[in-house]
Each structure stands twice: as structure tokens, then as C-alpha cells.
Protein backbone atom coordinates (compact mmCIF):
# COMPACT_ATOMS: atom_id res chain seq x y z
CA UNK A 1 13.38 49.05 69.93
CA UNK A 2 14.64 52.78 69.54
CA UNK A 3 16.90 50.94 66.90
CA UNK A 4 14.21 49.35 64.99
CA UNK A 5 12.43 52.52 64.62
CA UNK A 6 15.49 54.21 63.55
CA UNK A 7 16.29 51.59 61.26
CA UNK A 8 12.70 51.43 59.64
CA UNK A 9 11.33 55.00 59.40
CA UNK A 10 15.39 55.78 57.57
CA UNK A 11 13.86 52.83 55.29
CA UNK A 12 10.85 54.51 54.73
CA UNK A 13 11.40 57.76 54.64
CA UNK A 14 14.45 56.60 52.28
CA UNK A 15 11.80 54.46 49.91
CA UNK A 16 9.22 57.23 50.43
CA UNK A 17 11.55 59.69 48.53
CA UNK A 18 12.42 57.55 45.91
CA UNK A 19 8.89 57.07 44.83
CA UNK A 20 7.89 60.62 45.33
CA UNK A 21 10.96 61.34 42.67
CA UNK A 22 10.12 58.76 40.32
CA UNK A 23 6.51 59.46 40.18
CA UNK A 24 7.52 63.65 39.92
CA UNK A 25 9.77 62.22 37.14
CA UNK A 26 6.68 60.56 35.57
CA UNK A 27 4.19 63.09 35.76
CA UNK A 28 6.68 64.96 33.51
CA UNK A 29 4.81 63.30 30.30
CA UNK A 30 6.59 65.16 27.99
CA UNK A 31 10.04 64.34 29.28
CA UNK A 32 8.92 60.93 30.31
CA UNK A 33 7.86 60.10 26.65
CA UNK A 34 11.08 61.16 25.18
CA UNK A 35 12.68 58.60 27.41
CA UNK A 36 13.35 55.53 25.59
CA UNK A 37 10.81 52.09 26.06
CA UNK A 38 13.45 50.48 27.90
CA UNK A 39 14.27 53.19 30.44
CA UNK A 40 10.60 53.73 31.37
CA UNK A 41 10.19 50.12 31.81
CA UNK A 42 13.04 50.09 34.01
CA UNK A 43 12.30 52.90 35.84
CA UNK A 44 8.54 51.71 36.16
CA UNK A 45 9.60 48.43 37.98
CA UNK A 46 11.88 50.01 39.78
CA UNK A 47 8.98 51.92 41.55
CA UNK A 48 6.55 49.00 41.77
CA UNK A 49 10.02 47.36 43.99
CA UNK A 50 9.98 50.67 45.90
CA UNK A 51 6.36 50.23 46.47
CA UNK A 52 6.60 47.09 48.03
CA UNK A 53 9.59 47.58 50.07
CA UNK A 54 8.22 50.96 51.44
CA UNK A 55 5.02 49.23 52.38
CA UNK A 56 6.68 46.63 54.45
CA UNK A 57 9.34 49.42 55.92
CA UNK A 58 6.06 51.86 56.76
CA UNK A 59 4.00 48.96 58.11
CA UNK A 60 7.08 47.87 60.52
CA UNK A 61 7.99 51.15 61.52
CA UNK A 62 4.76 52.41 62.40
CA UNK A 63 4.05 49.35 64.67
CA UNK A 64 6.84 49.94 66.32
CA UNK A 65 6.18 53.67 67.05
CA UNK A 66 3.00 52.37 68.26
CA UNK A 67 4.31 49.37 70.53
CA UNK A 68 6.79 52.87 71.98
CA UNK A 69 3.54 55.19 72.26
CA UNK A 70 2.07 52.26 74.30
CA UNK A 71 5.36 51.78 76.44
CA UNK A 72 6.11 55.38 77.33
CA UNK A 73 2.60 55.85 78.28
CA UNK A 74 2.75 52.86 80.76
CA UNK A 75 6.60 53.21 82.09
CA UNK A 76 8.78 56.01 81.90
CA UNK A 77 11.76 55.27 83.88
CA UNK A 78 13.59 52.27 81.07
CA UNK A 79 13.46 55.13 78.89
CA UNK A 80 15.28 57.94 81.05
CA UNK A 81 18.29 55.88 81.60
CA UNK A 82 21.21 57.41 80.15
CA UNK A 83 22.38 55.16 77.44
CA UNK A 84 18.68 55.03 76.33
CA UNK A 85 17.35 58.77 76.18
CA UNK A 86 19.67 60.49 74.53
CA UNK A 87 19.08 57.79 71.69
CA UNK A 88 15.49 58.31 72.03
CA UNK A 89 15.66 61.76 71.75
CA UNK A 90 17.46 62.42 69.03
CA UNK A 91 15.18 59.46 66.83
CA UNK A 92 12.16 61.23 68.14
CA UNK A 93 13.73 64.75 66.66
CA UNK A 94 15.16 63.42 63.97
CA UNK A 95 11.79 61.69 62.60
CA UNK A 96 9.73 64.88 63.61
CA UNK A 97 12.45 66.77 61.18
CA UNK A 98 11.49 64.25 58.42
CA UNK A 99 7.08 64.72 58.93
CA UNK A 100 7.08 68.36 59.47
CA UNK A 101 10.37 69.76 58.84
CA UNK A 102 11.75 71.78 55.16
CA UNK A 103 11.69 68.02 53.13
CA UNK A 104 8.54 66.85 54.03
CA UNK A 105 7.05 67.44 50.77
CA UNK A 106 9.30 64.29 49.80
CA UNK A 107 7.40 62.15 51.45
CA UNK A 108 4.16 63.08 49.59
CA UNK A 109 3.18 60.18 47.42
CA UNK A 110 0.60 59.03 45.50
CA UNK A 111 -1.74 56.60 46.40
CA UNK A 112 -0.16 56.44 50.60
CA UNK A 113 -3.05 54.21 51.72
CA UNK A 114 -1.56 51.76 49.22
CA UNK A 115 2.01 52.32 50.48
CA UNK A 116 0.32 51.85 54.14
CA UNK A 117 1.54 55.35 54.88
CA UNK A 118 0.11 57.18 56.99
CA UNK A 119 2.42 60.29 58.06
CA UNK A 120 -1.01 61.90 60.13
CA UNK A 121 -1.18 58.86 61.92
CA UNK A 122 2.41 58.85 62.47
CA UNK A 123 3.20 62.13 63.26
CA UNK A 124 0.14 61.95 66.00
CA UNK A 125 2.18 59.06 67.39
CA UNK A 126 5.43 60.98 67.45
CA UNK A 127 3.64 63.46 69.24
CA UNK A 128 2.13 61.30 71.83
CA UNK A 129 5.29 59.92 72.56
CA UNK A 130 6.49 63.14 73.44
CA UNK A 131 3.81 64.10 75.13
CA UNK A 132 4.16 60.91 77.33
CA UNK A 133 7.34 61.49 78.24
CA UNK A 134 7.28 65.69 78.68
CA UNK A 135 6.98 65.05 82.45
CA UNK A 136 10.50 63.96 82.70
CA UNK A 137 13.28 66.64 83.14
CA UNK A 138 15.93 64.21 81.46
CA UNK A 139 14.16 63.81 78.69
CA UNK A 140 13.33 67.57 77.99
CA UNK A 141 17.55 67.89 78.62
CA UNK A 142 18.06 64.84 76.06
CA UNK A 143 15.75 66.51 73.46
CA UNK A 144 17.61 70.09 74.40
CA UNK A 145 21.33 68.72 73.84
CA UNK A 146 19.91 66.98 70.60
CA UNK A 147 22.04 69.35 68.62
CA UNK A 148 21.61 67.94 65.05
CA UNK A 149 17.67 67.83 64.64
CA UNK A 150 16.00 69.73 67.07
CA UNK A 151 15.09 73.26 66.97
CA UNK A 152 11.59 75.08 68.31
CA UNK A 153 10.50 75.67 65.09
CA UNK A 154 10.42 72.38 64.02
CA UNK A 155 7.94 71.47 66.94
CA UNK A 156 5.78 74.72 65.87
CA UNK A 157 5.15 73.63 62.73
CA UNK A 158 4.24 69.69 64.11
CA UNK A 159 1.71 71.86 66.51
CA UNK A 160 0.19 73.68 63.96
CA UNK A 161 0.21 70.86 61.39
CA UNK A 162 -1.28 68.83 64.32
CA UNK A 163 -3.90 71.87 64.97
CA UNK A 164 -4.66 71.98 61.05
CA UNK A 165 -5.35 68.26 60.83
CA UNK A 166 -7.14 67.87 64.20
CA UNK A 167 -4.45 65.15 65.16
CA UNK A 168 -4.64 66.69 69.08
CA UNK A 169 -6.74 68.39 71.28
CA UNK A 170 -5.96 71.98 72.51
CA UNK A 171 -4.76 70.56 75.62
CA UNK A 172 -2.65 68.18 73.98
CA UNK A 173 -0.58 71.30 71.81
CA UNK A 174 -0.76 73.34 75.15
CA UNK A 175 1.32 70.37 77.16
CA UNK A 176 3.46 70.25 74.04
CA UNK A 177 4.18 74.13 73.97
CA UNK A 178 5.15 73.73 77.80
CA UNK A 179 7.54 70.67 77.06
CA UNK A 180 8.87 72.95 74.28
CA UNK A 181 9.35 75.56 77.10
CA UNK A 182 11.29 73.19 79.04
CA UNK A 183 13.70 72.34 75.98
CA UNK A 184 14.37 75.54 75.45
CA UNK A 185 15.15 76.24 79.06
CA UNK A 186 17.32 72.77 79.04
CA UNK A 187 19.00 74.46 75.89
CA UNK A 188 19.96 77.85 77.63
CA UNK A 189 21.22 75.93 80.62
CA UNK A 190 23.60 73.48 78.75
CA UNK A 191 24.91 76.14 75.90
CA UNK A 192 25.50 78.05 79.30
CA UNK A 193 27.32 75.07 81.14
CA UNK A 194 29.33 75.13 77.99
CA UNK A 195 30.76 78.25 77.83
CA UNK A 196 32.07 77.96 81.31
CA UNK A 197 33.43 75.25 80.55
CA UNK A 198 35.56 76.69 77.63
């Protein structure tokens, strides 16, 4: 499953960019006019082929975010093992990076009801998930040693984008800013483990 999400939201999030250029490109009229006829047409059915494939990556991926939101808040311990959370982890971080983090703006597309993209809906999900799980120490450690996506402010700017849309209650973002507390106390403990063991 933690696979299939990977595999999907990259999809998405891949397709999702592509559009978001190409319809930037188009909203350029005067450089989009001195294009020739054939590249527009080209470039316009290359979009309506991004369209479709983004709607059936976004539509995939966000079931399966759901069908994880549902799991994690049912049974935590499949997901703690330790060929499962680091993986989980680190596609958790890494998707949070994409929603809230410096390139989310690429995602921003016209029309994302049409796409069946809903990144509030999503990033509520993400959330949950984390918040479903922010009970467990080895998941705070997995999300701590997650050296490539995660970083405190990228879960600052999910809580106040979260805040800003109404996505969570105030209890909610005050359970996240704890598990965030945790990471970071994860964090200090491994970088420390690490330097004794240099």
C-alpha cells in the first residue's frame, strides 16, 4: 500500500506540474500566439492527455491515502514494524513536502475539481494519518531519521495552512505540535547517537 501511494501521488504530483506549466505557458497570450498553429495544437492535446492521466493518478492516490487514514486509525502495530515505518515515514514527509512545502504553487491548477484534485482534502488526510500514528515512539523516530524531506518547518506551515483552511480543530494542530515535539527530540537523540558513533 505505502508503495501505491508513493507510486500515485509521484504520478500526480508529476502530471499536476505539467499542467500547471502548460496552462502558465498558455496564459502567456502574447507568447502563446506567436507560437505556430501546430505547436499550440500539440501542446493543447498534450494537456487534455495530462488531464486525464492526472485525474485517474489523483483519484487512485487519494483512495489510497484514505483506505491508510482508515487503517492507521484502526491498527497501529503492521505499520511500526521496521521494514514498514521507515517507508511510511519518509512517503508521509515526502508528500507533506510536495502540499505545503517551497513547490507547492506547482500543483495549483485550473479547474482541480475537474482534475479530481483536491490537495485540502488531501493534505487533511496526510495529517490525520499522522495524527493517528503520533502515539507511537517508532514512528516519531522514523519521521526524525527521515533525513531527505522532513524538517519542522515544513509541518508549521501544514499547521497553519491547516488552521487557515479550517482542515483541523485546535486540538487536532495542538497533538500535531506535540508529535512535532517528539520528532524533534527523536532528531537530537539520533544526530547525537551519531556523533558518538564517529
Amino acid at each position: 500500500m505505502i508503495n501505491d501511494v508513493t507510486y500515485l501521488m509521484d504520478e500526480s504530483i508529476s502530471e499536476l506540474t505539467r499542467i500547471h506549466d502548460t496552462q502558465v505557458e498558455m496564459d502567456n497570450k502574447e507568447v502563446w500566439l506567436s507560437k505556430t498553429q501546430e505547436y499550440r495544437r500539440e501542446r493543447e492535446g498534450t494537456l487534455r492527455q495530462l488531464e486525464r492521466h492526472a485525474s485517474s493518478y489523483t483519484t487512485l492516490g487519494r483512495s489510497t491515502v484514505e483506505l491508510l487514514k482508515l487503517f492507521t486509525a484502526e491498527t497501529k502495530a503492521p505499520f511500526m514494524m521496521p521494514e514498514i515505518v521507515d517507508k511510511l515515514a519518509a512517503m508521509l514527509d515526502y508528500n507533506l513536502v510536495a502540499f505545503v512545502g517551497p513547490k507547492y504553487q506547482n500543483l495549483k491548477v485550473r479547474e482541480p475539481e475537474k482534475l479530481r484534485f483536491d490537495p485540502r482534502g488531501f493534505l487533511s488526510d496526510l495529517i490525520h494519518i499522522y495524527l493517528n500514528l503520533s502515539d507511537q515512539p517508532e514512528f516519531a523516530r522514523a519521521v526524525a531519521g527521515d533525513g531527505k524531506s522532513y524538517s519542522r518547518e515544513i509541518f508549521e506551515n501544514a499547521e497553519k495552512i491547516a488552521l487557515r483552511a479550517g482542515l483541523k480543530t485546535a486540538t487536532e494542530l495542538e497533538k500535531l505540535r506535540v508529535f512535532v515535539q517528539l520528532v524533534e527530540e527523536a532528531k537530537e537523540l539520533l544526530e547525537a547517537t551519531d556523533l558518538l558513533h564517529r
